[in-house]
N, C-alpha and C. Protein backbone atom coordinates (compact mmCIF):
# COMPACT_ATOMS: atom_id res chain seq x y z
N UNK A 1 -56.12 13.16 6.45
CA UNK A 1 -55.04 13.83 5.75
C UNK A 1 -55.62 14.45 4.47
N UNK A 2 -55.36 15.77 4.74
CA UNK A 2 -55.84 16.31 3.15
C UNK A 2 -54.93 15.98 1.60
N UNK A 3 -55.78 16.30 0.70
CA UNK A 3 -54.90 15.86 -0.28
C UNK A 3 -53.59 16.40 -0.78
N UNK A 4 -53.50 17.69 -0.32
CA UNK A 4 -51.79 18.57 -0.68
C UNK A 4 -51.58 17.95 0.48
N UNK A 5 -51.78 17.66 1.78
CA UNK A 5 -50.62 16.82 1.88
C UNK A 5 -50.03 15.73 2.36
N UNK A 6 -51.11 14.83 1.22
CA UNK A 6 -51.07 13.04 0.81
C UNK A 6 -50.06 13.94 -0.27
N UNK A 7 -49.91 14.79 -1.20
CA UNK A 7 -48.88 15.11 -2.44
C UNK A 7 -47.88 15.18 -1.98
N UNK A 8 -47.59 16.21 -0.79
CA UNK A 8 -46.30 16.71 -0.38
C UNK A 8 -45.17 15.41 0.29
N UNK A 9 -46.47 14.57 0.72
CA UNK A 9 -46.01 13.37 1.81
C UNK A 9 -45.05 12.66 0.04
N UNK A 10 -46.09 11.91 -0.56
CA UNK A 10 -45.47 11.17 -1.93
C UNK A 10 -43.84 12.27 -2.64
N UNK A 11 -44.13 13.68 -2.17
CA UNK A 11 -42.78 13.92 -3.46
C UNK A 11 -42.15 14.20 -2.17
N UNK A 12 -41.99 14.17 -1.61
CA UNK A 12 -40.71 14.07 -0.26
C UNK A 12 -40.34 12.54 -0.08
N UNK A 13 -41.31 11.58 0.24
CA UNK A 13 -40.55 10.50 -0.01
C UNK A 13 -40.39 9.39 -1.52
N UNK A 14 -40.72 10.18 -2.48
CA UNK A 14 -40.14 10.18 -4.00
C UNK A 14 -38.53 10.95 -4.03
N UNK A 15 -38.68 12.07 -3.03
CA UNK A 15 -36.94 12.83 -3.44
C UNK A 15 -36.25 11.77 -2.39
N UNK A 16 -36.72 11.37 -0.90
CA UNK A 16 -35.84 10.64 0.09
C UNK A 16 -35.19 9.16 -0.90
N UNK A 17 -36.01 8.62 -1.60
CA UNK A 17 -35.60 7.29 -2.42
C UNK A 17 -35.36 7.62 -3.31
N UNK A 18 -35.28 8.71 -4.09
CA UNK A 18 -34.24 8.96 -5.33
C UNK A 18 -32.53 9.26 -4.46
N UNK A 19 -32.78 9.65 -4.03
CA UNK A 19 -31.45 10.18 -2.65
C UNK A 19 -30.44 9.13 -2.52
N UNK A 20 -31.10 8.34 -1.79
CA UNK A 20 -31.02 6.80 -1.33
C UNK A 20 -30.59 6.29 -2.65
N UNK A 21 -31.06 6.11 -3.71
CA UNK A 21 -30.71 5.65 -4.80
C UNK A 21 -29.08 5.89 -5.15
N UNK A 22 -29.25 7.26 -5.78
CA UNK A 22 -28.02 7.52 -6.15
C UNK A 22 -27.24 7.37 -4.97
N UNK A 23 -27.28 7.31 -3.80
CA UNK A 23 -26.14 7.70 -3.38
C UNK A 23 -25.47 6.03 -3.03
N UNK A 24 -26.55 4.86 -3.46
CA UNK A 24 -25.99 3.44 -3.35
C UNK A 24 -25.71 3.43 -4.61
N UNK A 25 -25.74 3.85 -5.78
CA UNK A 25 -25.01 3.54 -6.61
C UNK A 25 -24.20 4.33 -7.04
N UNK A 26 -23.80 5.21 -6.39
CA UNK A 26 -22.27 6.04 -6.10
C UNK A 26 -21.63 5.19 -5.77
N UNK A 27 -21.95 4.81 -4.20
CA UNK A 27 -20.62 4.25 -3.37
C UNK A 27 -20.50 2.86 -4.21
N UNK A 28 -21.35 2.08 -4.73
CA UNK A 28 -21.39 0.94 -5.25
C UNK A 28 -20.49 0.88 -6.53
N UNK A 29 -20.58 1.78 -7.18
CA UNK A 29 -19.24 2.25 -8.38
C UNK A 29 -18.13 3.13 -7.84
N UNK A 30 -18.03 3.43 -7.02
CA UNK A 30 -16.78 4.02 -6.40
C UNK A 30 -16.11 2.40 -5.58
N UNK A 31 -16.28 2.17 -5.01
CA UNK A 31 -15.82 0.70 -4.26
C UNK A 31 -14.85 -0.36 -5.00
N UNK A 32 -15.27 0.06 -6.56
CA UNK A 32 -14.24 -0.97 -7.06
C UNK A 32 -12.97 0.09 -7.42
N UNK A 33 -12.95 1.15 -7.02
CA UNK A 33 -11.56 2.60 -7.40
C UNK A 33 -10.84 2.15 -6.10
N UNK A 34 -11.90 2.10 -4.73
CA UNK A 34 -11.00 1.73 -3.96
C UNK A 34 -9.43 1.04 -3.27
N UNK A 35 -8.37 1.97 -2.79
CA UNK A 35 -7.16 0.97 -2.56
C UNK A 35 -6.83 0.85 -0.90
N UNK A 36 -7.38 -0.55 -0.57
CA UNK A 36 -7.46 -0.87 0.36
C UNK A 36 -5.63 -1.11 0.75
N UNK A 37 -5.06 -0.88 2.13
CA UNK A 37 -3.52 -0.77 2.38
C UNK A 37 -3.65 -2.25 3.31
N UNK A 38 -2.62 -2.73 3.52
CA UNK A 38 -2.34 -4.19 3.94
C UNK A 38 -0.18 -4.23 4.08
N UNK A 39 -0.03 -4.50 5.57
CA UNK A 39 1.45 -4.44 5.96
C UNK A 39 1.38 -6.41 5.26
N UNK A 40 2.91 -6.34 5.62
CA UNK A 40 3.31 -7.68 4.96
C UNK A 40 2.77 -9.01 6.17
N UNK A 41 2.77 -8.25 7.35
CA UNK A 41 2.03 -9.18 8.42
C UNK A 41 0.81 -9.68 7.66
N UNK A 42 -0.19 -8.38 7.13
CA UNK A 42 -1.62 -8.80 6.72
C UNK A 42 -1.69 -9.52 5.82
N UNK A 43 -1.00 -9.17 5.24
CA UNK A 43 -0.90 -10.37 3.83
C UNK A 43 -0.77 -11.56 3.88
N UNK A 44 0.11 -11.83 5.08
CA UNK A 44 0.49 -13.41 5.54
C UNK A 44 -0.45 -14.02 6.18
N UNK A 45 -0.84 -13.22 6.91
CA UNK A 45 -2.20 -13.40 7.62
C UNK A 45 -3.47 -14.12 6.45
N UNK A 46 -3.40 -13.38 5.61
CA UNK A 46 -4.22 -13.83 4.31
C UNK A 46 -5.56 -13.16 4.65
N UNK A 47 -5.09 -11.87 5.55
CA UNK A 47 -6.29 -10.86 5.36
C UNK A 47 -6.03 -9.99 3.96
N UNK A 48 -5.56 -9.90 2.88
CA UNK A 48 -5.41 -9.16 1.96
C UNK A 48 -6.17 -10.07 1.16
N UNK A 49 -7.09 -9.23 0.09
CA UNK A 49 -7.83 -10.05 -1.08
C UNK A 49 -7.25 -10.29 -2.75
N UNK A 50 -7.37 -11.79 -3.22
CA UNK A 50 -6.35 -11.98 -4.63
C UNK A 50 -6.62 -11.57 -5.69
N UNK A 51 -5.74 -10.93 -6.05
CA UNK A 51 -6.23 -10.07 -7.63
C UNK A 51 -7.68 -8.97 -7.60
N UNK A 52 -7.30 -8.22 -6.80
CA UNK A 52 -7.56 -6.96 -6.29
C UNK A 52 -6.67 -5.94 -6.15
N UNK A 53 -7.13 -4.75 -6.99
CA UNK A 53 -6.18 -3.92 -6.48
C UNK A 53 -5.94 -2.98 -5.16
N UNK A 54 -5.16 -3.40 -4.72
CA UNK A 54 -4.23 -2.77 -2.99
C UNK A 54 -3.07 -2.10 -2.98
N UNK A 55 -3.43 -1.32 -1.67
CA UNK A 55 -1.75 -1.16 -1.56
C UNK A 55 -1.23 -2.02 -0.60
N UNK A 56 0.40 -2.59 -0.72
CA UNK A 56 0.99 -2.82 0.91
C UNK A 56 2.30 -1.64 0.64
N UNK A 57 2.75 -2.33 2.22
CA UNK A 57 4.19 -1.23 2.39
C UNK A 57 4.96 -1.76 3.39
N UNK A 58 6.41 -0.77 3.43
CA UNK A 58 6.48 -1.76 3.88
C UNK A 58 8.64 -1.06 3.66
N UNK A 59 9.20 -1.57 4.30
CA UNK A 59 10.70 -1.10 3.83
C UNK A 59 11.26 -2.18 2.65
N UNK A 60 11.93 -1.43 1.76
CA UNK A 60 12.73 -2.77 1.10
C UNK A 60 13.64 -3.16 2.15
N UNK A 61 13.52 -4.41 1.74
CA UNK A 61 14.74 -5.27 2.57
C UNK A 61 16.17 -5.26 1.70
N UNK A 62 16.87 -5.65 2.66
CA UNK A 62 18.40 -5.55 2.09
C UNK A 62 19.03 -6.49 1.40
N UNK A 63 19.32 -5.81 0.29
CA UNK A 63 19.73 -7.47 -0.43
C UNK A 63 18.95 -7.87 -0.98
N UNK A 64 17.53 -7.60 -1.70
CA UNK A 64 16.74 -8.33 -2.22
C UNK A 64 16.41 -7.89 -3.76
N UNK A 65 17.00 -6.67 -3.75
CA UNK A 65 16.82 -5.85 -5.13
C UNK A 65 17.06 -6.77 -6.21
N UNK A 66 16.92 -6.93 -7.30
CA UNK A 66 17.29 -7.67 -8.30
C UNK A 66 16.37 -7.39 -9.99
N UNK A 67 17.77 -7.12 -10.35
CA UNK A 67 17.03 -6.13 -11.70
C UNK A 67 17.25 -6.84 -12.88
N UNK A 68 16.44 -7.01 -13.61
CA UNK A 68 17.00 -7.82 -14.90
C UNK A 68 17.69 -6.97 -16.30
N UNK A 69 18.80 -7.73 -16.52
CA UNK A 69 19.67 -6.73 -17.09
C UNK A 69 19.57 -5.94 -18.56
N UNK A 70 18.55 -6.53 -19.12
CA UNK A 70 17.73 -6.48 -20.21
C UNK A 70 16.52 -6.15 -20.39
N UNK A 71 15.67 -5.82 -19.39
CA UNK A 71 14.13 -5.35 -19.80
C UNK A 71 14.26 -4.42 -17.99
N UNK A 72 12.62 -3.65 -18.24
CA UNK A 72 12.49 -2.84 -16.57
C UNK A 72 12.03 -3.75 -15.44
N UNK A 73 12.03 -5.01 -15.75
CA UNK A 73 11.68 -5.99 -14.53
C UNK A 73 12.66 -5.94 -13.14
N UNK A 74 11.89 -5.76 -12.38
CA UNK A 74 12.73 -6.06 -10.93
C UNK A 74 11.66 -6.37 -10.07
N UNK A 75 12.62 -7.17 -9.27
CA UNK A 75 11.73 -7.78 -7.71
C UNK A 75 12.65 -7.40 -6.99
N UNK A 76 11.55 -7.49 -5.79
CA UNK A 76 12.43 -7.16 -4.70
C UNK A 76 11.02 -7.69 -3.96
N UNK A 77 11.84 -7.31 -2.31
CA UNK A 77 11.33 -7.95 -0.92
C UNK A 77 10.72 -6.83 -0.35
N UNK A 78 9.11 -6.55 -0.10
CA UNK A 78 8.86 -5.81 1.21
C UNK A 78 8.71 -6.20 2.30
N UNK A 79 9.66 -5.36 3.54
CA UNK A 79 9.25 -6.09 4.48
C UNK A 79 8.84 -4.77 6.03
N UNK A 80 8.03 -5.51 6.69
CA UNK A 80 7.69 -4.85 7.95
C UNK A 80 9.01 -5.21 9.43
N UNK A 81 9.96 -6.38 9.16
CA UNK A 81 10.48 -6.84 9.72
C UNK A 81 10.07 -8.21 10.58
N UNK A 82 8.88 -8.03 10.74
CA UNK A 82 7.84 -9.52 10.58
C UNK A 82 7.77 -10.27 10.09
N UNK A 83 7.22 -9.73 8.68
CA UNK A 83 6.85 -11.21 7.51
C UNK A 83 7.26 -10.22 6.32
N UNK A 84 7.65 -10.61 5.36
CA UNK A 84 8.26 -10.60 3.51
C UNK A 84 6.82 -10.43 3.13
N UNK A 85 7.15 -9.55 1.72
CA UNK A 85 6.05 -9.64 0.88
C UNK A 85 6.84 -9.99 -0.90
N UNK A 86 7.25 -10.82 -1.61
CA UNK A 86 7.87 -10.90 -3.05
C UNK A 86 7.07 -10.04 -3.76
N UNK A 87 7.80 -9.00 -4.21
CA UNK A 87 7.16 -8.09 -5.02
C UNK A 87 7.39 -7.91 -6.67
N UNK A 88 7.44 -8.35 -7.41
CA UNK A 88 7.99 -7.97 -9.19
C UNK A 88 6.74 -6.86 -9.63
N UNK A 89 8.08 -5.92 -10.20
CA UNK A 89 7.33 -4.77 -10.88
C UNK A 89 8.34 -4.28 -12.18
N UNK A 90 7.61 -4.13 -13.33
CA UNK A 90 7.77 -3.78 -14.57
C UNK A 90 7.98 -2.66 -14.74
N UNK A 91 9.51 -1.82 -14.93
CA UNK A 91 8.87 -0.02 -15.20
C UNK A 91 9.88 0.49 -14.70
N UNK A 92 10.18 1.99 -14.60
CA UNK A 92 11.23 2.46 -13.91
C UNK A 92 10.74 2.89 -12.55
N UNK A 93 11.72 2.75 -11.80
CA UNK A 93 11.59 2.65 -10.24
C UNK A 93 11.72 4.02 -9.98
N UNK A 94 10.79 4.57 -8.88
CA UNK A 94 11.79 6.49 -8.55
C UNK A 94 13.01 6.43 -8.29
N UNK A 95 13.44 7.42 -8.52
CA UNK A 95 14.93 7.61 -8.23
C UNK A 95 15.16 7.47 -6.58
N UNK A 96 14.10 7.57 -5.33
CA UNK A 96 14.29 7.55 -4.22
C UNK A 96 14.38 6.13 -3.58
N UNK A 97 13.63 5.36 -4.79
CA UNK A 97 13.70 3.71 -4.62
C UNK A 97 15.37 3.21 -4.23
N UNK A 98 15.55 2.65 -3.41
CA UNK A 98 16.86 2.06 -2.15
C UNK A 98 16.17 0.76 -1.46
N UNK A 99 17.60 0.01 -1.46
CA UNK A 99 17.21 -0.76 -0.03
C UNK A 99 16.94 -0.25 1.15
N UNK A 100 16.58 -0.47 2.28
CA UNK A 100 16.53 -0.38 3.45
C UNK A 100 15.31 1.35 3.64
N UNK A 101 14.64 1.47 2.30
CA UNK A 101 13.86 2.58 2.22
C UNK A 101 12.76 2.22 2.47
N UNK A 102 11.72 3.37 2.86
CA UNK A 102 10.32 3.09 3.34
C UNK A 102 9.32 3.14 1.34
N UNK A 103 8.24 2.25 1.13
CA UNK A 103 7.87 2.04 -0.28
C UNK A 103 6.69 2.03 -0.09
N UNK A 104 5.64 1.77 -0.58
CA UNK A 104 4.93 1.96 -0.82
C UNK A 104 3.92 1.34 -2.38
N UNK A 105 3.31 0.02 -2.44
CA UNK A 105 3.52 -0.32 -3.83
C UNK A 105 1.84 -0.93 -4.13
N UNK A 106 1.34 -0.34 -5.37
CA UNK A 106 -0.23 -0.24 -5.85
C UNK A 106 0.22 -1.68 -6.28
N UNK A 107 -0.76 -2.48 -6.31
CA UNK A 107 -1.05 -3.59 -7.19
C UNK A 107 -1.80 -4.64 -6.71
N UNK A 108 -1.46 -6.19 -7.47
CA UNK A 108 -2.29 -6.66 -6.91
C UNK A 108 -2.01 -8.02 -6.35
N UNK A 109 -2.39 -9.03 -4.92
CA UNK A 109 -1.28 -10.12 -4.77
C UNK A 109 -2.10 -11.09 -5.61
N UNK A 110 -0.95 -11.75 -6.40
CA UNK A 110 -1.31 -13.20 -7.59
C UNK A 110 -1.35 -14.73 -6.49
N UNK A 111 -1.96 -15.15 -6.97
CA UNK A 111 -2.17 -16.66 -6.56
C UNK A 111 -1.22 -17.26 -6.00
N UNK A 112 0.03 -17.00 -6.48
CA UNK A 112 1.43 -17.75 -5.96
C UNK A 112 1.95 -17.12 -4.71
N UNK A 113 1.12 -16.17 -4.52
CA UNK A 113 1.11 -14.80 -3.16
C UNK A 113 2.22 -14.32 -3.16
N UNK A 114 3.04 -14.08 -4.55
CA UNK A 114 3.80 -12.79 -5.02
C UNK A 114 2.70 -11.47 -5.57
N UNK A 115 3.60 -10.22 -4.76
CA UNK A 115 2.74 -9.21 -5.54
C UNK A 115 3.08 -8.34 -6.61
N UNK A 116 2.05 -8.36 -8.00
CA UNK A 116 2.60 -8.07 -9.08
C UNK A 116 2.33 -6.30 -8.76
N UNK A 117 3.12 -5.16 -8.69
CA UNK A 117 3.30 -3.94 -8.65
C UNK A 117 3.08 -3.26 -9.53
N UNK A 118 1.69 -2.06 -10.53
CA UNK A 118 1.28 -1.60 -11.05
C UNK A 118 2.22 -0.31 -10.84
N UNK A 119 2.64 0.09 -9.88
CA UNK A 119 2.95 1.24 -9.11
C UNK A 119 3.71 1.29 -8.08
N UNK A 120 4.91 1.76 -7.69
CA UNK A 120 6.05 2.07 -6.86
C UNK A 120 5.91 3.41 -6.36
N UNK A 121 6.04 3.75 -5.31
CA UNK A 121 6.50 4.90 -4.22
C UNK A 121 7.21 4.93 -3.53
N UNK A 122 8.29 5.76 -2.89
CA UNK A 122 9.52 5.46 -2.20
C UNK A 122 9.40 7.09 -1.91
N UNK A 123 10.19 6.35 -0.17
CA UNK A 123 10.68 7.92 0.15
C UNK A 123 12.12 8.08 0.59
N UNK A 124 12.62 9.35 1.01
CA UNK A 124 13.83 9.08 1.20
C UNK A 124 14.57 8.96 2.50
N UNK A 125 14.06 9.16 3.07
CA UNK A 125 14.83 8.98 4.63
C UNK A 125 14.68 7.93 5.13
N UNK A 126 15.45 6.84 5.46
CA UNK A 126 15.70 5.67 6.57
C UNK A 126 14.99 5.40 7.48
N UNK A 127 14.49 6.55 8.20
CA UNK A 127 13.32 6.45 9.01
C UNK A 127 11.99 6.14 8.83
N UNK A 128 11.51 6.81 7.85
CA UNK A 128 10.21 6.68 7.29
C UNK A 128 9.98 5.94 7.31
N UNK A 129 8.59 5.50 7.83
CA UNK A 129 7.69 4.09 7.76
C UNK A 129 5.86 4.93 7.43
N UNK A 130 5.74 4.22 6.38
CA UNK A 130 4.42 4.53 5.88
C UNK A 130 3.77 4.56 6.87
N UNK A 131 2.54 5.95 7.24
CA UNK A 131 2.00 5.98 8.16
C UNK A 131 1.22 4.77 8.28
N UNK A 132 0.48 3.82 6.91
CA UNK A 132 -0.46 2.85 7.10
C UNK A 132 0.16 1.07 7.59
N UNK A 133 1.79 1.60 7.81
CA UNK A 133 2.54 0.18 7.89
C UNK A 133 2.52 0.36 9.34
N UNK A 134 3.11 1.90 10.08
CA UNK A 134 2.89 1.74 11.30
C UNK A 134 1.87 1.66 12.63
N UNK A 135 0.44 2.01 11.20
CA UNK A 135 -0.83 1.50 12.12
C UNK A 135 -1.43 0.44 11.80
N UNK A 136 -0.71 -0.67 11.01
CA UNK A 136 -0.75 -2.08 11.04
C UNK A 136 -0.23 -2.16 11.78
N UNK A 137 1.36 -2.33 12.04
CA UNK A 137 2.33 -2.78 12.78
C UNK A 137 1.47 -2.75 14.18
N UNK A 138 0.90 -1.53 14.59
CA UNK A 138 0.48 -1.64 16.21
C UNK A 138 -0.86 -2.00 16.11
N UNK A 139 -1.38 -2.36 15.43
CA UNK A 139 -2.79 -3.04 15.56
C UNK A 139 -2.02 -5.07 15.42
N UNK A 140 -1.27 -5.21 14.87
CA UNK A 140 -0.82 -6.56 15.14
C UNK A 140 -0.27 -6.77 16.13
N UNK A 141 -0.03 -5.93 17.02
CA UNK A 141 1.20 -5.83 18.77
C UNK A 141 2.85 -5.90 18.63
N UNK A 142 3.06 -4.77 17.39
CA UNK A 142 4.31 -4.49 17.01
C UNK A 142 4.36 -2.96 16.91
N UNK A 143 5.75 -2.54 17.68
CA UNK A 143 5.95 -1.33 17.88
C UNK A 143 6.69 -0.78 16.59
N UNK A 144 6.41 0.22 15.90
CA UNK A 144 6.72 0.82 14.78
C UNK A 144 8.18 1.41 14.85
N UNK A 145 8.58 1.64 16.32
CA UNK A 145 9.44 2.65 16.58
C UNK A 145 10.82 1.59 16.80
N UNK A 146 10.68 0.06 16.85
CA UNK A 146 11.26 -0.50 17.16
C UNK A 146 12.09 -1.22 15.51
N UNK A 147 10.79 -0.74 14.49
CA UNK A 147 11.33 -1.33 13.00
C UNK A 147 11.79 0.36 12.47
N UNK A 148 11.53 1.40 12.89
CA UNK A 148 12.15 2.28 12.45
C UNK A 148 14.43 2.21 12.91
N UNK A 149 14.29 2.02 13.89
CA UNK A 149 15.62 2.08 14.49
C UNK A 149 16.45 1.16 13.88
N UNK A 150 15.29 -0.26 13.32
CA UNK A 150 15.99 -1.19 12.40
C UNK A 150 16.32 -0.63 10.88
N UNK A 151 15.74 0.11 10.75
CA UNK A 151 15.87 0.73 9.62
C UNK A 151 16.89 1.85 9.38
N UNK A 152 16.88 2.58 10.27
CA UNK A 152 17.94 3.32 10.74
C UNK A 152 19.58 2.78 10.23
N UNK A 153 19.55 1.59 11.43
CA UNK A 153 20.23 0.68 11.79
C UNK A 153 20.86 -0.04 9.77
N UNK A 154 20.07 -0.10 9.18
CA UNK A 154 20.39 -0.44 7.40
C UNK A 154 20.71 0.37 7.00
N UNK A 155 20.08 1.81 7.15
CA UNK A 155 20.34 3.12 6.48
C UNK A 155 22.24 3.23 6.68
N UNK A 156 22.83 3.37 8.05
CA UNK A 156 23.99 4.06 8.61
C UNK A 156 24.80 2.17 7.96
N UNK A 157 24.47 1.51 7.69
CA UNK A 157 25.16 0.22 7.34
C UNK A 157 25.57 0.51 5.46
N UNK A 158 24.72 0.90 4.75
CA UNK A 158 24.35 1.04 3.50
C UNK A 158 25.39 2.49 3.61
N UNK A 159 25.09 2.97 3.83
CA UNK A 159 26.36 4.46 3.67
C UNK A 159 27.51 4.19 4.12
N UNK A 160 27.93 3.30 4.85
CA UNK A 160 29.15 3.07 5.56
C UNK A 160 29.59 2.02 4.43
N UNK A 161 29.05 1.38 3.37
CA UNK A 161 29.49 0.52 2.19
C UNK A 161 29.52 1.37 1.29
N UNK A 162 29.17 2.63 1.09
CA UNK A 162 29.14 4.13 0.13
C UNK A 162 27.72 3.51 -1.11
N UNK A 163 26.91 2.95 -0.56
CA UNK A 163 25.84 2.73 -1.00
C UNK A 163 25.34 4.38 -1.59
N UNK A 164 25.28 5.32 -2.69
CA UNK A 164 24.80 6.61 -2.53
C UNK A 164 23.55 6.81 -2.11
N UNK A 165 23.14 7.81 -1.38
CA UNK A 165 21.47 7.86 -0.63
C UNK A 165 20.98 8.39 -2.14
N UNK A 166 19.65 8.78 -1.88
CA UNK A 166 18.81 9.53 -3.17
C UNK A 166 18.92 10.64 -3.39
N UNK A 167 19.07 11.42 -1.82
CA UNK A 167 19.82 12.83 -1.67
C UNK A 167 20.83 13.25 -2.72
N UNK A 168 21.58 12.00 -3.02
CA UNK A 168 23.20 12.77 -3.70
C UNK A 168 22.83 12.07 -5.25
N UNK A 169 21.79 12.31 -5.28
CA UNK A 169 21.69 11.79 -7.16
C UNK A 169 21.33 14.00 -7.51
């Protein structure tokens, strides 16, 4: 091997392991930004990790809202129709936030395996099920289409008590 190129060989694999470098300590500092999603099945499961930040999702359940009448604290219930997730979150809720609505909530689950909520999302239609709840739901051997109709099924219950939708705010 001549000597240009014993050189060329060294700064090609000097640029391949600088490469390599940065690009493990990219993903290695990007990884903790990461928000890993988890249905209320997974959580129970105790595939979700503690005091980490995640998302789950999930519909509010009915009846579980509960606001404290004096500060922005509220809990409430997410559920897949499976398993509950206890959720308390500090703050104002969107205006699309409802029972029997599809949610969506950043944070992180605490030790007591309530999850404390950094962040709320809500949508508005009855139907809606977070795309990442209904590809839990069928990776656990639960049909999505079967908790949508339940949901449905709350939605046309909740208007028939003149519950107002989010639509009519």
């Amino acid at each position: 091997m001549t000597p240009k190129r014993k050189q060329k060989l060294f700064v090609i694999l000097g640029l391949v392991s600088l490469t390599a470098i940065a690009v493990g300590l990219t993903l290695y500092a990007l990884r903790a930004n990461i928000n890993l999603f988890f249905s209320p099945v997974q959580i129970a499961q105790g595939n979700a990790p503690m005091e980490r930040t995640i998302r789950a999702g999930g519909m509010v359940k009915e009846g579980t809202v509960a606001r404290d009448a004096e500060t922005l604290n509220v809990e409430f219930v997410v559920t897949d129709y499976v398993d509950d997730l206890d959720v308390y979150y500090s703050g104002i809720l969107p205006d699309l936030f409802r029972e029997g609505q599809g949610v969506v909530v950043v944070g992180q689950l605490q030790a007591d395996g309530r999850f404390r909520a950094d962040e709320v999302l809500a949508r508005h239609d009855e139907n809606y099920m977070p795309p990442e709840v209904a590809e839990a739901l069928k990776e656990a051997g639960y049909e999505p289409a079967d908790y949508q109709a339940k949901a449905a099924e709350i939605g046309k219950r909740l208007d028939a008590q003149g519950v107002p939708k989010a639509s009519d705010y």
